[in-house]
Protein backbone atom coordinates (compact mmCIF):
# COMPACT_ATOMS: atom_id res chain seq x y z
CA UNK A 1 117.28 78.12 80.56
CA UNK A 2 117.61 81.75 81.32
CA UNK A 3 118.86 83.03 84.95
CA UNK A 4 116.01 83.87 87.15
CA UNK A 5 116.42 87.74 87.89
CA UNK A 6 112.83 87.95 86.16
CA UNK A 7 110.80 86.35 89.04
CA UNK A 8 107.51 87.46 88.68
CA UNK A 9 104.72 86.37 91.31
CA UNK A 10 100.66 87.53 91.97
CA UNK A 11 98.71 87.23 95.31
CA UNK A 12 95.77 87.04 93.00
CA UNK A 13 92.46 88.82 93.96
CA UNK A 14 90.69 86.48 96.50
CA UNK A 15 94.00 85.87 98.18
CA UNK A 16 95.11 87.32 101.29
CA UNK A 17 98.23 86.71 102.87
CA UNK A 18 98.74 87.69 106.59
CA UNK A 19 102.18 87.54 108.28
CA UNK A 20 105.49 88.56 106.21
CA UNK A 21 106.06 88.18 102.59
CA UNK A 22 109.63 88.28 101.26
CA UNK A 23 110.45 88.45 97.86
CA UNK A 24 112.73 88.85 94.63
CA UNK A 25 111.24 90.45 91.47
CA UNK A 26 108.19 91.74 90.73
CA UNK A 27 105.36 91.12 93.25
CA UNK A 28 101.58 91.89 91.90
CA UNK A 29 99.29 92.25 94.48
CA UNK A 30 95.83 92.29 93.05
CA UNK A 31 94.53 90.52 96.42
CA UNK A 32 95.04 91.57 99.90
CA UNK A 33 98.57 91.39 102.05
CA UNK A 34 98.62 92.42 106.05
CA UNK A 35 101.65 92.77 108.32
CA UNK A 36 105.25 93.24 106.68
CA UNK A 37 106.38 93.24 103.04
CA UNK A 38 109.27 93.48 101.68
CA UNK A 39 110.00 93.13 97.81
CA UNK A 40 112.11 94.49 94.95
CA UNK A 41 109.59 95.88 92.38
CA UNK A 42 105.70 95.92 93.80
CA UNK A 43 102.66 96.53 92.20
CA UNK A 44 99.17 96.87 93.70
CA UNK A 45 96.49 96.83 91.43
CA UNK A 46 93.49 98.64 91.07
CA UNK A 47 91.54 95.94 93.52
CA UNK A 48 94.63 95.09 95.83
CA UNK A 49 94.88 96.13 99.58
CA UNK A 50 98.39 96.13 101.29
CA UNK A 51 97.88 97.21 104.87
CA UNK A 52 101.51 97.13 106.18
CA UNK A 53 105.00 98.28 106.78
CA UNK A 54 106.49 97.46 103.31
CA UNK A 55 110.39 97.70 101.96
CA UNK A 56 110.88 97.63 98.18
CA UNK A 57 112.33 99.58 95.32
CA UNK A 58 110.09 100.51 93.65
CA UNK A 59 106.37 100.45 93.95
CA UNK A 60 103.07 101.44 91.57
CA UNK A 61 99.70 101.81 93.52
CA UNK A 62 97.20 101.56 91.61
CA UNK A 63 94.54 100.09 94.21
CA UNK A 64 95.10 101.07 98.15
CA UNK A 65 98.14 101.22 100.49
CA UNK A 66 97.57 101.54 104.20
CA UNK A 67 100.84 101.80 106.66
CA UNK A 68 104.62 102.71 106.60
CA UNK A 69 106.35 102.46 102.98
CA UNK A 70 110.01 102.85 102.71
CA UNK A 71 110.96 102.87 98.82
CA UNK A 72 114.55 103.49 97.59
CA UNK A 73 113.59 104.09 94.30
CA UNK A 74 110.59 105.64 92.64
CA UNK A 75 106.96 105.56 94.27
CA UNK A 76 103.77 106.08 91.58
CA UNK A 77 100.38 106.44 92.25
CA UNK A 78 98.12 106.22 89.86
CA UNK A 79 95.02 107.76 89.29
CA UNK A 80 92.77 104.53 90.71
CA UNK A 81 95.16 104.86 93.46
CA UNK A 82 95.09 105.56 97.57
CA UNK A 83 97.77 105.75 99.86
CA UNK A 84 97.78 106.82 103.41
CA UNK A 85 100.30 106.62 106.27
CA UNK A 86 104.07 107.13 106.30
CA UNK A 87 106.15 107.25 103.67
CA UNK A 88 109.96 107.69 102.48
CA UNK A 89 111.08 107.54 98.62
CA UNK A 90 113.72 108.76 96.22
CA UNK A 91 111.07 109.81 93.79
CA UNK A 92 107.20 110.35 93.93
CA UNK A 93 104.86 110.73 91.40
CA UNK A 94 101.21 111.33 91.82
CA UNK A 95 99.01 110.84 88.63
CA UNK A 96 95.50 113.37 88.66
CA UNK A 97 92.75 111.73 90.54
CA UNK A 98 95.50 109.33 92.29
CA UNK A 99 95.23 110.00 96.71
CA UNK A 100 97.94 110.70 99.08
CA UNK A 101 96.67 111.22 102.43
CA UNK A 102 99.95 110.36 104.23
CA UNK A 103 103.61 112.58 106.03
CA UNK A 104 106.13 112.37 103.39
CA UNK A 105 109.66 112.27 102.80
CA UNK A 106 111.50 112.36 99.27
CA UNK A 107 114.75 111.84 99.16
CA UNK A 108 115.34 112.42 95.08
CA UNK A 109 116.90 110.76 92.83
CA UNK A 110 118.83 107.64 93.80
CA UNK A 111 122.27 108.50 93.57
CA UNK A 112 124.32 107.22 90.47
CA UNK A 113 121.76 106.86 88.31
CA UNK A 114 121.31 108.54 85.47
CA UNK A 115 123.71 111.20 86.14
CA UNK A 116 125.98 112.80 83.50
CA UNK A 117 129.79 112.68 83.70
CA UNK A 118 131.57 115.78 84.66
């Protein structure tokens, strides 16, 4: 059996989970989460809901974010996607038609990564 660094877990769309959620992998949220979240790699689909103060990675919205995001890594919105509140990432990107109605910090590129030798 193969280690389990490839967790992969859904709050599927009729769920909604209200308290904290703590995970390891990747986190699908087609459903609805309230309160805190805090994940590796999270991805709201086009009919999730997150309405909280979320941790992670990295994170795709591609259905609605309301609250205060801190990302480490890259943040994408896509074009079926709305965010609003607070947020602080390494890297945004915001795909045409996507919404960002929110104050926002970038703080680039995570360090180390992807960087050529001198």
């Amino acid at each position: 059996m193969k280690n389990d660094d490839n967790k992969f877990s859904i709050i599927d769309k009729g769920m909604t989970v209200d308290g904290s959620l703590v995970g390891r992998g990747n986190l699908v949220v087609k459903g609805s989460v309230k309160g805190t979240l805090s994940g590796e790699s999270v991805v709201i689909s086009e009919e999730g809901h997150v309405t909280a103060q979320t941790n992670a990675q990295t994170m795709t919205i591609g259905g609605r974010f309301e609250g205060q995001l801190d990302i480490s890594g890259q943040l994408v919105i896509l074009a079926t996607g709305h965010c609003s509140g607070e947020i602080s990432c390494g890297d945004l990107v915001v795909e045409a038609g996507g919404r960002l109605d929110a104050r926002v910090s970038c703080k680039g590129p995570q360090q180390g990564k992807g960087r050529g030798k001198k």
